[in-house]
PDB file of N, CA and C in Angstrom:
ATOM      1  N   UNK A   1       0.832  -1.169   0.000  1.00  0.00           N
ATOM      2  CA  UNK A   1       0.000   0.000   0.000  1.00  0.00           C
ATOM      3  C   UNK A   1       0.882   1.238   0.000  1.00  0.00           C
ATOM      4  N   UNK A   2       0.383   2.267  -0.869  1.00  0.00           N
ATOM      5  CA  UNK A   2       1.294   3.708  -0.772  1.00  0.00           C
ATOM      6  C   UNK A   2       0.027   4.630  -0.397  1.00  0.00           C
ATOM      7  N   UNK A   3       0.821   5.366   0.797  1.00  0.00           N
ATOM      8  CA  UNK A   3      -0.421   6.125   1.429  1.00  0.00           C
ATOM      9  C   UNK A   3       1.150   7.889   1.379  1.00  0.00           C
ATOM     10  N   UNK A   4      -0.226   8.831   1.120  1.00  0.00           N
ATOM     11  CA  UNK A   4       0.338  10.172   1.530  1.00  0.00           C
ATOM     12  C   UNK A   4      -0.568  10.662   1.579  1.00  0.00           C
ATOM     13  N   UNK A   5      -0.388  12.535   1.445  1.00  0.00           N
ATOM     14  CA  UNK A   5      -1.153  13.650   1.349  1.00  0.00           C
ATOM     15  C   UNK A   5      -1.104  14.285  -0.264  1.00  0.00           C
ATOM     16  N   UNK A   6      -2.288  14.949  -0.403  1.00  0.00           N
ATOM     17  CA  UNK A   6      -1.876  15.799  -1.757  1.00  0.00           C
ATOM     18  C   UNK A   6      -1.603  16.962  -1.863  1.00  0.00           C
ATOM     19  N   UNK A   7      -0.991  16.947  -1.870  1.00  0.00           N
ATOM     20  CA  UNK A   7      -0.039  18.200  -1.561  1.00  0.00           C
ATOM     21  C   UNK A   7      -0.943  19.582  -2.395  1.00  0.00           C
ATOM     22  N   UNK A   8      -1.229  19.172  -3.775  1.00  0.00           N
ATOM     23  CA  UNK A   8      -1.911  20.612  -3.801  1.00  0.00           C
ATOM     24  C   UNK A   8      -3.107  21.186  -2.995  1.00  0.00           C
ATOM     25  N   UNK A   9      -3.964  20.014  -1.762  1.00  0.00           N
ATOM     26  CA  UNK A   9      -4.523  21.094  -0.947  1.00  0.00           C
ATOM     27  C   UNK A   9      -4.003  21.176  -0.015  1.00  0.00           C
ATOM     28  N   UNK A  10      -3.067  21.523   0.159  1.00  0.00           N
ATOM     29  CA  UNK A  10      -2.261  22.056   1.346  1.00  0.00           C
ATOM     30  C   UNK A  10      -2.793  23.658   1.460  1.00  0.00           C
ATOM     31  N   UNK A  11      -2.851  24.062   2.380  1.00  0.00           N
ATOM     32  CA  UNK A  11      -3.108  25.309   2.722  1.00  0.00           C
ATOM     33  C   UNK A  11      -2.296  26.270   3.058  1.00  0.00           C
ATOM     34  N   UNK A  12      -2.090  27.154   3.249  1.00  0.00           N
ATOM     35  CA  UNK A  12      -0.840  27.893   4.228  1.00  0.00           C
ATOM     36  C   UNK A  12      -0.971  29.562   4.476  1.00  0.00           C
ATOM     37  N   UNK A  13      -1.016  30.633   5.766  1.00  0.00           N
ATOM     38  CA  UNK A  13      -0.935  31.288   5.674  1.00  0.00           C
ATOM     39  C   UNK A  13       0.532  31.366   6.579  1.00  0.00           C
ATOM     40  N   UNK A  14       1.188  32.728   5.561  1.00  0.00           N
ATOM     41  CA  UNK A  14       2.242  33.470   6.645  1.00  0.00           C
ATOM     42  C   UNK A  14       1.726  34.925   7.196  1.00  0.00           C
ATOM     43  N   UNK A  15       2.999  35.036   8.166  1.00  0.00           N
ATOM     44  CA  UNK A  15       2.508  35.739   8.573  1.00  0.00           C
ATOM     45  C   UNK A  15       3.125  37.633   8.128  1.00  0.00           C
ATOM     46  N   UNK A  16       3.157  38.611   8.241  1.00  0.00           N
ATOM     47  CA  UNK A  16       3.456  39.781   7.813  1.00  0.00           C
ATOM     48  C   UNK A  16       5.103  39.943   7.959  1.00  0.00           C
ATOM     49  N   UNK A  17       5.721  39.574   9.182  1.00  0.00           N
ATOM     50  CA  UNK A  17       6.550  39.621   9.929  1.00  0.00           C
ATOM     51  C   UNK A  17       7.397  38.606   9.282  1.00  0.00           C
ATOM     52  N   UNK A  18       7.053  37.305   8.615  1.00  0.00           N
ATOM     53  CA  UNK A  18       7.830  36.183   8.147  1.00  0.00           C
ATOM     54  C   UNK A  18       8.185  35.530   9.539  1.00  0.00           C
ATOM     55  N   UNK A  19       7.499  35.517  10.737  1.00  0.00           N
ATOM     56  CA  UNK A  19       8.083  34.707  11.699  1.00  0.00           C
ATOM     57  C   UNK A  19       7.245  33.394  11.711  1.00  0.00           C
ATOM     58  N   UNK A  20       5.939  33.599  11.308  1.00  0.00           N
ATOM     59  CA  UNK A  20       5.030  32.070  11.461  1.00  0.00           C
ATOM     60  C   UNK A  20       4.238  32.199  10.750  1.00  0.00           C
ATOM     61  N   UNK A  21       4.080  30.376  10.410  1.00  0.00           N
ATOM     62  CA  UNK A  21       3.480  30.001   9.255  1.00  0.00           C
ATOM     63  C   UNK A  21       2.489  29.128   9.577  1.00  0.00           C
ATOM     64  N   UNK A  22       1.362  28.751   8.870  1.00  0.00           N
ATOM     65  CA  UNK A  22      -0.007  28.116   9.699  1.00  0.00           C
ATOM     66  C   UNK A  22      -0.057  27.099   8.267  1.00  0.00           C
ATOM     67  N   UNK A  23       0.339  26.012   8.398  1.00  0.00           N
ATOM     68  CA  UNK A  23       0.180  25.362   7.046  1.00  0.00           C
ATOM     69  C   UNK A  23      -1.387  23.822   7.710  1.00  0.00           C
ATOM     70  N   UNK A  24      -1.929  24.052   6.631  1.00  0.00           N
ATOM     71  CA  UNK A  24      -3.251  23.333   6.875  1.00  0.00           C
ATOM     72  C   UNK A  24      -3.388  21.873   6.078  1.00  0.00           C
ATOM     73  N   UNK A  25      -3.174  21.070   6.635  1.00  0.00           N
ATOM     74  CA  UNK A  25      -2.947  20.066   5.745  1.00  0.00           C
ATOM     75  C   UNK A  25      -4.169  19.318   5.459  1.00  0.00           C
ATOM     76  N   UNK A  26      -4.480  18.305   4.596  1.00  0.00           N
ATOM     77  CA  UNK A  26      -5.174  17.205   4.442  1.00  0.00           C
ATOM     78  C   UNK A  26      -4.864  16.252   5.190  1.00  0.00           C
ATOM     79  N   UNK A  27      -5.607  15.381   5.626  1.00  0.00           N
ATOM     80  CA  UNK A  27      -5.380  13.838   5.979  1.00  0.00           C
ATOM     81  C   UNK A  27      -4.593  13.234   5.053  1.00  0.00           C
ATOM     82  N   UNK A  28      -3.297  12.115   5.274  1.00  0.00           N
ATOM     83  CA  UNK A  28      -3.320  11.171   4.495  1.00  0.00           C
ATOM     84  C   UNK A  28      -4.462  10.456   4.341  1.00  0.00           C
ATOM     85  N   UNK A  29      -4.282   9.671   3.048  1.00  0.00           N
ATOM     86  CA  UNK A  29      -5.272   8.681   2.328  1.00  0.00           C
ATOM     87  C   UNK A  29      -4.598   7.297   1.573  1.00  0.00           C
ATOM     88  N   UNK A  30      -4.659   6.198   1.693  1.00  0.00           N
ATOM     89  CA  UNK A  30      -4.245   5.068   0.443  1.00  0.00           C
ATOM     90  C   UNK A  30      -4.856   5.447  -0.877  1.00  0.00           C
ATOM     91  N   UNK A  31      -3.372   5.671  -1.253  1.00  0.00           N
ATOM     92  CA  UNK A  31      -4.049   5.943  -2.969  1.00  0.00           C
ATOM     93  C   UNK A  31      -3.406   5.122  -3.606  1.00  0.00           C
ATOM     94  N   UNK A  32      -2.515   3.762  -3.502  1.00  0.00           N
ATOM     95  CA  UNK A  32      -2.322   3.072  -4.213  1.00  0.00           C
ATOM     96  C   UNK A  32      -2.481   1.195  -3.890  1.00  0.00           C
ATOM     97  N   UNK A  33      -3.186   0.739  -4.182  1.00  0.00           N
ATOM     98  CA  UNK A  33      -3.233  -0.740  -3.480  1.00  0.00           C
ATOM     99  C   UNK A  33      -2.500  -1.853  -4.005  1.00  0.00           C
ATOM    100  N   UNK A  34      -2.004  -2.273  -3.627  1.00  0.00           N
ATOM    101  CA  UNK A  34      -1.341  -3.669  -4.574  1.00  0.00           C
ATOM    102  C   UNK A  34      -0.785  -4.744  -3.401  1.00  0.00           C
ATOM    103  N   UNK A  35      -1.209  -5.690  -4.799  1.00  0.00           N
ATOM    104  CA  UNK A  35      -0.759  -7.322  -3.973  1.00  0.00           C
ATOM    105  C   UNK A  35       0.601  -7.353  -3.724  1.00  0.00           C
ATOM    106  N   UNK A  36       0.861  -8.173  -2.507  1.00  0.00           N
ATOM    107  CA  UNK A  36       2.388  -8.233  -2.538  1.00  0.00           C
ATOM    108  C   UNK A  36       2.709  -9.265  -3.174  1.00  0.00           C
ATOM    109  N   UNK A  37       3.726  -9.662  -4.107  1.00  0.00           N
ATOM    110  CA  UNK A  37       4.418 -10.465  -4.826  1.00  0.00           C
ATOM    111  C   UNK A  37       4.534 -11.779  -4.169  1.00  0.00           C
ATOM    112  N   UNK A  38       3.835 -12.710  -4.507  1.00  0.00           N
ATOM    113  CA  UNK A  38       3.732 -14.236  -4.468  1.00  0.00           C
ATOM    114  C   UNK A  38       2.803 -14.639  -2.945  1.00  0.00           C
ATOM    115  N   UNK A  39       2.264 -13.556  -2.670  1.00  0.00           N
ATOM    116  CA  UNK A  39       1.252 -13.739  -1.343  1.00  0.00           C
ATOM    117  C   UNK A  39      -0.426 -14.824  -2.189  1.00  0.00           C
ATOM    118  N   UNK A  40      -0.503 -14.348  -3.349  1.00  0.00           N
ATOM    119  CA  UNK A  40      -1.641 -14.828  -3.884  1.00  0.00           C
ATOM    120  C   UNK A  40      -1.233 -16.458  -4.225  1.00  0.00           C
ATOM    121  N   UNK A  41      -0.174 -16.830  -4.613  1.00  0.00           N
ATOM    122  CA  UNK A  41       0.261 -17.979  -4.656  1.00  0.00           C
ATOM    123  C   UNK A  41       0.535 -19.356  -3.620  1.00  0.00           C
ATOM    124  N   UNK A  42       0.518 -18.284  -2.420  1.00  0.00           N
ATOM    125  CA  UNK A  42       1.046 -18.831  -0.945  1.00  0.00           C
ATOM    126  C   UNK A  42      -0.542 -19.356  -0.549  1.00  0.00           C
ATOM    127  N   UNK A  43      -1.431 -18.445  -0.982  1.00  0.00           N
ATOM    128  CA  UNK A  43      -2.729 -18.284  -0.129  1.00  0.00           C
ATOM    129  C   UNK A  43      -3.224 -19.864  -0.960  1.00  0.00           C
ATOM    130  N   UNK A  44      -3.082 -20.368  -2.497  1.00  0.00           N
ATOM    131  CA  UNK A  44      -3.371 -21.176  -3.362  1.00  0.00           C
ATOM    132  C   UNK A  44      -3.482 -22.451  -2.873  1.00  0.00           C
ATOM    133  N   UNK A  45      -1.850 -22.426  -2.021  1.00  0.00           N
ATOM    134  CA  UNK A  45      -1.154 -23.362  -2.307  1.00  0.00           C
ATOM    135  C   UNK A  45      -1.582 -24.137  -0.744  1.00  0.00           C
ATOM    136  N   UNK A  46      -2.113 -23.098   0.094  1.00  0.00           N
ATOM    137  CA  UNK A  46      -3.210 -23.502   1.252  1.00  0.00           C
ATOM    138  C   UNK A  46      -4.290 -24.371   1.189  1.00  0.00           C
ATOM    139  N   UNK A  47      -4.984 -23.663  -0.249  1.00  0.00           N
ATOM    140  CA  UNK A  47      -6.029 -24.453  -0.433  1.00  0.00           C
ATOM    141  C   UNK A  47      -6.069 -26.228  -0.932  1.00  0.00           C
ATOM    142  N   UNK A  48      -5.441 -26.329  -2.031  1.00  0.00           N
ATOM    143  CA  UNK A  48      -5.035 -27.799  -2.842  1.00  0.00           C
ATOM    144  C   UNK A  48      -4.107 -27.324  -4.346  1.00  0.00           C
ATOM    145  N   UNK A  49      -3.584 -28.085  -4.577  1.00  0.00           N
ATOM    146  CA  UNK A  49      -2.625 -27.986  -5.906  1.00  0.00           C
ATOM    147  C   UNK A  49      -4.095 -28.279  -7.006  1.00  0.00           C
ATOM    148  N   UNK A  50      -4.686 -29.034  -6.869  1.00  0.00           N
ATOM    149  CA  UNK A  50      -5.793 -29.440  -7.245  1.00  0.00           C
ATOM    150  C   UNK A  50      -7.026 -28.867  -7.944  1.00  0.00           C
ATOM    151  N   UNK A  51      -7.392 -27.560  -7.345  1.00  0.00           N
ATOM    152  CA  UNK A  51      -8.082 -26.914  -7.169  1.00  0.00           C
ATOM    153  C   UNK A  51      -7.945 -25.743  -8.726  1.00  0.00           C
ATOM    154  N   UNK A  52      -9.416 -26.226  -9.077  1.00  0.00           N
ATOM    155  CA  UNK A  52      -9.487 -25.246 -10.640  1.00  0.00           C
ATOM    156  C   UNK A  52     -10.203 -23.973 -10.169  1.00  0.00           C
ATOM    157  N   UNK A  53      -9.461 -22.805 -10.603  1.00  0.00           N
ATOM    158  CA  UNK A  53     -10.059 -21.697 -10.163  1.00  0.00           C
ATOM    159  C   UNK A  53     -10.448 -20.963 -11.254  1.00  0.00           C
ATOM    160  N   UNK A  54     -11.760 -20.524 -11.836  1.00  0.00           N
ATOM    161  CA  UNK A  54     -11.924 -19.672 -12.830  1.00  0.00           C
ATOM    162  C   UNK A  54     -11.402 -18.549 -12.216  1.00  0.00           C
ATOM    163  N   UNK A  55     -11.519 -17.186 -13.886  1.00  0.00           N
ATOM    164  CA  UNK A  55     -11.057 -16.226 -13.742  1.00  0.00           C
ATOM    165  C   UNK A  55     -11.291 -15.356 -12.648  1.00  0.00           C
ATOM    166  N   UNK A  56     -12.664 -15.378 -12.458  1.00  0.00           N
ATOM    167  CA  UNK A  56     -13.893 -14.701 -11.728  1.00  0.00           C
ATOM    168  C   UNK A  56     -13.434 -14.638 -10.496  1.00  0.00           C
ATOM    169  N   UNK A  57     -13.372 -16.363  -9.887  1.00  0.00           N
ATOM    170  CA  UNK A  57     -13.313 -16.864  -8.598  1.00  0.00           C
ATOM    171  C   UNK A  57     -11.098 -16.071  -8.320  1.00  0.00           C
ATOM    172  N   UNK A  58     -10.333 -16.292  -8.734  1.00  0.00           N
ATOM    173  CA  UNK A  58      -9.055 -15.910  -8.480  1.00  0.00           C
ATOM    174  C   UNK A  58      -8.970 -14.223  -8.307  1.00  0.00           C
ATOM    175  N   UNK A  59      -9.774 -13.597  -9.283  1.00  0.00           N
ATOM    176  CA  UNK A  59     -10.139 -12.280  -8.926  1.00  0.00           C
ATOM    177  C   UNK A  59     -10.622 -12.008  -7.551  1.00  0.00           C
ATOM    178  N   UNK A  60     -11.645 -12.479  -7.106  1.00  0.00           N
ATOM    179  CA  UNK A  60     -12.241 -12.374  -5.852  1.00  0.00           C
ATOM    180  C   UNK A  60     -10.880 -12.900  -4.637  1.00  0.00           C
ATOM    181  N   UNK A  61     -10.465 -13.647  -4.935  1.00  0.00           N
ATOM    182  CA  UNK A  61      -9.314 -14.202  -3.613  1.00  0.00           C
ATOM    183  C   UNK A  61      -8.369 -13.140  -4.130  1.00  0.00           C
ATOM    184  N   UNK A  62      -7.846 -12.014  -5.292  1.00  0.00           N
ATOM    185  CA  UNK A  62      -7.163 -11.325  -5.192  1.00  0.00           C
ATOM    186  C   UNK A  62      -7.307 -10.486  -4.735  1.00  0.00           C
ATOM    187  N   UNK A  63      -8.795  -9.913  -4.644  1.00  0.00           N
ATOM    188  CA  UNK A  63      -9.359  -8.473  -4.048  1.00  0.00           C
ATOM    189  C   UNK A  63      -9.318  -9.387  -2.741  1.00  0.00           C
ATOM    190  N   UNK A  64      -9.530 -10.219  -2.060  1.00  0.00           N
ATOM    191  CA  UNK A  64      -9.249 -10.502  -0.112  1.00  0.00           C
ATOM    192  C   UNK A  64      -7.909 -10.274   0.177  1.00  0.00           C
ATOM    193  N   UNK A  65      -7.316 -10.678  -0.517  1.00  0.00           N
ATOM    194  CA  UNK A  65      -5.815 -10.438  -0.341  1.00  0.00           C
ATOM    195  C   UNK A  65      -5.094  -9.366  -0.170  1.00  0.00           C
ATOM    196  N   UNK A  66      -6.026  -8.412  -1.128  1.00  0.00           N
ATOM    197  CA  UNK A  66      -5.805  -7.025  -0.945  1.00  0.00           C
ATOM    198  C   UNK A  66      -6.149  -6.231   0.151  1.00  0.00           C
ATOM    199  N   UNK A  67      -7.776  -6.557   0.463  1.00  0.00           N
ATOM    200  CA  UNK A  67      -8.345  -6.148   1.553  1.00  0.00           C
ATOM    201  C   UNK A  67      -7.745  -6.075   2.713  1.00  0.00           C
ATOM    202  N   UNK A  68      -6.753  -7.883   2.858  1.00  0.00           N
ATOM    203  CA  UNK A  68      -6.652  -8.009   4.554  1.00  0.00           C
ATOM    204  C   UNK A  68      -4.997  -7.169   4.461  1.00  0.00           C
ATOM    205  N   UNK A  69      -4.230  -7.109   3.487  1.00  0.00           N
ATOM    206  CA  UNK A  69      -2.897  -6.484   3.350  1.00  0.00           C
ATOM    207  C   UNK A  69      -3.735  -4.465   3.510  1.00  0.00           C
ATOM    208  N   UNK A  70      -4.661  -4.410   3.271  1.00  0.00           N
ATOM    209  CA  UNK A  70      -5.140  -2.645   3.345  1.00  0.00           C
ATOM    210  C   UNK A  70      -5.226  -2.933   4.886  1.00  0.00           C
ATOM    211  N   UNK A  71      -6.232  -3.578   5.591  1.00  0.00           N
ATOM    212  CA  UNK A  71      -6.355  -3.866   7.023  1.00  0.00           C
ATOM    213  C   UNK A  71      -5.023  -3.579   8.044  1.00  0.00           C
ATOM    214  N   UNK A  72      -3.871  -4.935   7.437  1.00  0.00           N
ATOM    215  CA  UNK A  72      -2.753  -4.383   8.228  1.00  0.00           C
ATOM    216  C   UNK A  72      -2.453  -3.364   8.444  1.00  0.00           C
ATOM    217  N   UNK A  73      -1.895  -2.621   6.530  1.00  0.00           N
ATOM    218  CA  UNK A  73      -1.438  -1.681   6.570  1.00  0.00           C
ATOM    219  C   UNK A  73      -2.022  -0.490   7.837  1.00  0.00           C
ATOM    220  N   UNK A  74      -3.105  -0.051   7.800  1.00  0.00           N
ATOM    221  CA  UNK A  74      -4.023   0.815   8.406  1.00  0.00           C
ATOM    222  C   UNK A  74      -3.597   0.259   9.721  1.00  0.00           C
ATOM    223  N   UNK A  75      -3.557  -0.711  10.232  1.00  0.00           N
ATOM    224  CA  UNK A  75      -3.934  -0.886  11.779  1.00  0.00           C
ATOM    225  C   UNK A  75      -2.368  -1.009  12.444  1.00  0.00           C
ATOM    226  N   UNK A  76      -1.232  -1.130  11.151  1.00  0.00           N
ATOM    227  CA  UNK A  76      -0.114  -0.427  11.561  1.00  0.00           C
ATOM    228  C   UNK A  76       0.513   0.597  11.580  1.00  0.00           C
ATOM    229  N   UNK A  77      -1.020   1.593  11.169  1.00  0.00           N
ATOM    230  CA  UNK A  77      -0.040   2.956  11.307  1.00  0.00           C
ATOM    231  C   UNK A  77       0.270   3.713  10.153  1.00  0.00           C
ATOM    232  N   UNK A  78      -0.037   3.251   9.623  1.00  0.00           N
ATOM    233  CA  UNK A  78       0.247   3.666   7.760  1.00  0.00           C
ATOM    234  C   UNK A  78      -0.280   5.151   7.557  1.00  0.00           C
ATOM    235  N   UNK A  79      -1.327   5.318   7.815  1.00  0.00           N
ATOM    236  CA  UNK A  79      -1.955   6.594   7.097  1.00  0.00           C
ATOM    237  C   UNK A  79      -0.966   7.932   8.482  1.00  0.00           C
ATOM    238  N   UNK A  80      -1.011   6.834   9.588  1.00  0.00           N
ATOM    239  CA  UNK A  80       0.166   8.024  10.830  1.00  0.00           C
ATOM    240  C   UNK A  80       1.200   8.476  10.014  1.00  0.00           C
ATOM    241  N   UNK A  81       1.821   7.432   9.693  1.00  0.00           N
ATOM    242  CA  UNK A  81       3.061   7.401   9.318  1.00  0.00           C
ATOM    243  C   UNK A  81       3.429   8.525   8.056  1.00  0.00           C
ATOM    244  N   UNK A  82       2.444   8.364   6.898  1.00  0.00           N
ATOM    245  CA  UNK A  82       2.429   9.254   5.855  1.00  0.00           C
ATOM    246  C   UNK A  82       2.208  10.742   6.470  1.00  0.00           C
ATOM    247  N   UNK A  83       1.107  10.873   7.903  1.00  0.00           N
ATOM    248  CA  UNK A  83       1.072  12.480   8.213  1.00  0.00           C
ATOM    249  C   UNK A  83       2.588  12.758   8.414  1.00  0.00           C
ATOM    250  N   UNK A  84       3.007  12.060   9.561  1.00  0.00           N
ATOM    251  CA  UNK A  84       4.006  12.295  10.184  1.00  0.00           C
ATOM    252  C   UNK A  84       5.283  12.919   8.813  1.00  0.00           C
ATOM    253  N   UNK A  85       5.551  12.157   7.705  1.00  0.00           N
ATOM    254  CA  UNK A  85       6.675  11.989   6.314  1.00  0.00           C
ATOM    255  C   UNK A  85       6.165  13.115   5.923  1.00  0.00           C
ATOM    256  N   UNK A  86       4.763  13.491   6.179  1.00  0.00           N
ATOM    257  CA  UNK A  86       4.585  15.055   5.030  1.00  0.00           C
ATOM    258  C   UNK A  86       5.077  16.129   5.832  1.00  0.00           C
ATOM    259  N   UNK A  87       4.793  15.922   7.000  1.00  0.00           N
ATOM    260  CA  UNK A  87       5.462  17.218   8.016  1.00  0.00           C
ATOM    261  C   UNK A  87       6.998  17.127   7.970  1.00  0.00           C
ATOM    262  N   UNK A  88       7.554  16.378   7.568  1.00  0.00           N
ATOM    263  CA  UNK A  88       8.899  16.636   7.777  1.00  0.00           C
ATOM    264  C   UNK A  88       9.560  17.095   6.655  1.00  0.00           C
ATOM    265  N   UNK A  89       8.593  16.996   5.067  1.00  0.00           N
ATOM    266  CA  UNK A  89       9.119  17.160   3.948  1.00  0.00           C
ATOM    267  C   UNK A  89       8.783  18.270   4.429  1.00  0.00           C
ATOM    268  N   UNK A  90       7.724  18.809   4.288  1.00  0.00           N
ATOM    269  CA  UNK A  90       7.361  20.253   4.399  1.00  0.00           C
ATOM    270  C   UNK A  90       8.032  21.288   4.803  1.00  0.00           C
ATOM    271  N   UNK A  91       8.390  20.773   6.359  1.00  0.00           N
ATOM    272  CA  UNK A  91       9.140  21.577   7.290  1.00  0.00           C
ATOM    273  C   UNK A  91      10.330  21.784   6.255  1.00  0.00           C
ATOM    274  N   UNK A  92      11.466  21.026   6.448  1.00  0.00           N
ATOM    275  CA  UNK A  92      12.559  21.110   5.699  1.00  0.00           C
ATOM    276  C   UNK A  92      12.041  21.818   4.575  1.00  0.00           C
ATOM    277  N   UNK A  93      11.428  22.215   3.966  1.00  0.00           N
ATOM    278  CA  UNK A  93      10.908  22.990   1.960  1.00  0.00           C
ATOM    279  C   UNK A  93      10.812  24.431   3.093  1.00  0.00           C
ATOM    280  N   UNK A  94      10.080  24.125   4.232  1.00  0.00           N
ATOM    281  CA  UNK A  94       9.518  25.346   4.791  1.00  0.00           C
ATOM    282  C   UNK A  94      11.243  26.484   5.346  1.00  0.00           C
ATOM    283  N   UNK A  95      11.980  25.268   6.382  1.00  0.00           N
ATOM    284  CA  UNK A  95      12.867  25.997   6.795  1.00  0.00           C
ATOM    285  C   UNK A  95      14.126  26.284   5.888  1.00  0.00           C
ATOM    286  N   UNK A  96      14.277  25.514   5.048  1.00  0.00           N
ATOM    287  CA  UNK A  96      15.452  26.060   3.910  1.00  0.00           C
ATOM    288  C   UNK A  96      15.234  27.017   2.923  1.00  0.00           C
ATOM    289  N   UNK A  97      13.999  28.047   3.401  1.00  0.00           N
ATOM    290  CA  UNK A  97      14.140  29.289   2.806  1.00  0.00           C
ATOM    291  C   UNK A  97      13.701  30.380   4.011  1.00  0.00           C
ATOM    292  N   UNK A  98      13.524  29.809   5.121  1.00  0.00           N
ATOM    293  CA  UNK A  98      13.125  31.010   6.085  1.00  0.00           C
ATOM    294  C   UNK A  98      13.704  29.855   7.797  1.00  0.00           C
ATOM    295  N   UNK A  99      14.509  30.414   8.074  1.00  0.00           N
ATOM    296  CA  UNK A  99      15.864  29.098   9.031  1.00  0.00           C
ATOM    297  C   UNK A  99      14.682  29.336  10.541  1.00  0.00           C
ATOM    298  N   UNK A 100      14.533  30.349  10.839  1.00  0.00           N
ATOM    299  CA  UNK A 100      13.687  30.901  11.803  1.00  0.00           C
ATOM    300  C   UNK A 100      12.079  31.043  12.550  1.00  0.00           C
ATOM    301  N   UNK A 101      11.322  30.767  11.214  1.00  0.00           N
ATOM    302  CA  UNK A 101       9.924  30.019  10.962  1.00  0.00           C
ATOM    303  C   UNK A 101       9.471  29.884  12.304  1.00  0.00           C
ATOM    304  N   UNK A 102       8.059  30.075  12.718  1.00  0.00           N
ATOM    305  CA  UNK A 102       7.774  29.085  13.318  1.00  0.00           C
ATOM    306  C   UNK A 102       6.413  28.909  12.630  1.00  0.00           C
ATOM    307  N   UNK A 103       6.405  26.955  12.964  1.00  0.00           N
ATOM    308  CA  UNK A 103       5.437  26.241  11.988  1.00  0.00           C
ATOM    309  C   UNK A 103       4.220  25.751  12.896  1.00  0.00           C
ATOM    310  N   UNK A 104       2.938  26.223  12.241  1.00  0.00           N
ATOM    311  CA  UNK A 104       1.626  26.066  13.522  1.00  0.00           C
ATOM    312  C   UNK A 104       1.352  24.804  12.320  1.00  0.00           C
ATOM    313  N   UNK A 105       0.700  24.054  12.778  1.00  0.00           N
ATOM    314  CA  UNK A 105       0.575  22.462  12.084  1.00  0.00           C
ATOM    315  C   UNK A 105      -1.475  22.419  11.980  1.00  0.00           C
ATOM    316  N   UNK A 106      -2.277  22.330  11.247  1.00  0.00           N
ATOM    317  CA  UNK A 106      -3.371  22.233  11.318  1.00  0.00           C
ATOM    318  C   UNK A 106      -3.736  21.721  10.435  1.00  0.00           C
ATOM    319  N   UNK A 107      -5.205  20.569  10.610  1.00  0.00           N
ATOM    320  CA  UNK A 107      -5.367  19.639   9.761  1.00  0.00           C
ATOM    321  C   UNK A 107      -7.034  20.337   9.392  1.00  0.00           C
ATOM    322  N   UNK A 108      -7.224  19.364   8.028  1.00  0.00           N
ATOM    323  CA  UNK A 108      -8.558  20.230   7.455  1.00  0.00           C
ATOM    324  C   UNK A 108      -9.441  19.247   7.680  1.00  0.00           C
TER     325      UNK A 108
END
């Protein structure tokens, strides 16, 4: 799973003085889902070697696969983790043109 923010609604006011900045962020979100590499094969190979799976039916065990790998992701923290990575890009974009800043953090 790849989770961030989108950066173009980011918000931001400064202030007159250039001492503080009020940047308004979005929530992260999962915007990209994917199977992990040979997990769908592992899950198969649970069931029987045996076992004829139409197209239909392997689709459906690929979307569970996906589901319970979105589940982890989320319940480890994932969408935290992406707030946390945007504040630090930010900051750094923010303080390597103004060293002194101070940064008020607010979510939309």
């Amino acid at each position: 799973m790849l989770a961030g923010i989108d950066f173009r609604k980011i918000d931001y006011k400064i202030s007159k003085d250039y001492s503080k900045i009020t940047v308004i962020l979005p929530k992260a979100k999962i915007y990209k889902y994917y199977q992990v590499p040979k997990t769908f094969k592992t899950y198969l190979d649970e069931e029987s070697i045996f076992t004829n799976i139409s197209s239909g039916k392997r689709h459906e065990l690929e979307d569970v696969i996906v589901e319970k790998g979105k589940k982890k992701a989320l319940d480890s923290g994932l969408l935290e983790k992406a707030d946390k990575n945007a504040k630090i890009l930010i900051e750094q974009m923010i303080k390597s043109k103004y060293k002194n800043i101070e940064i008020v953090w607010k979510e939309k």
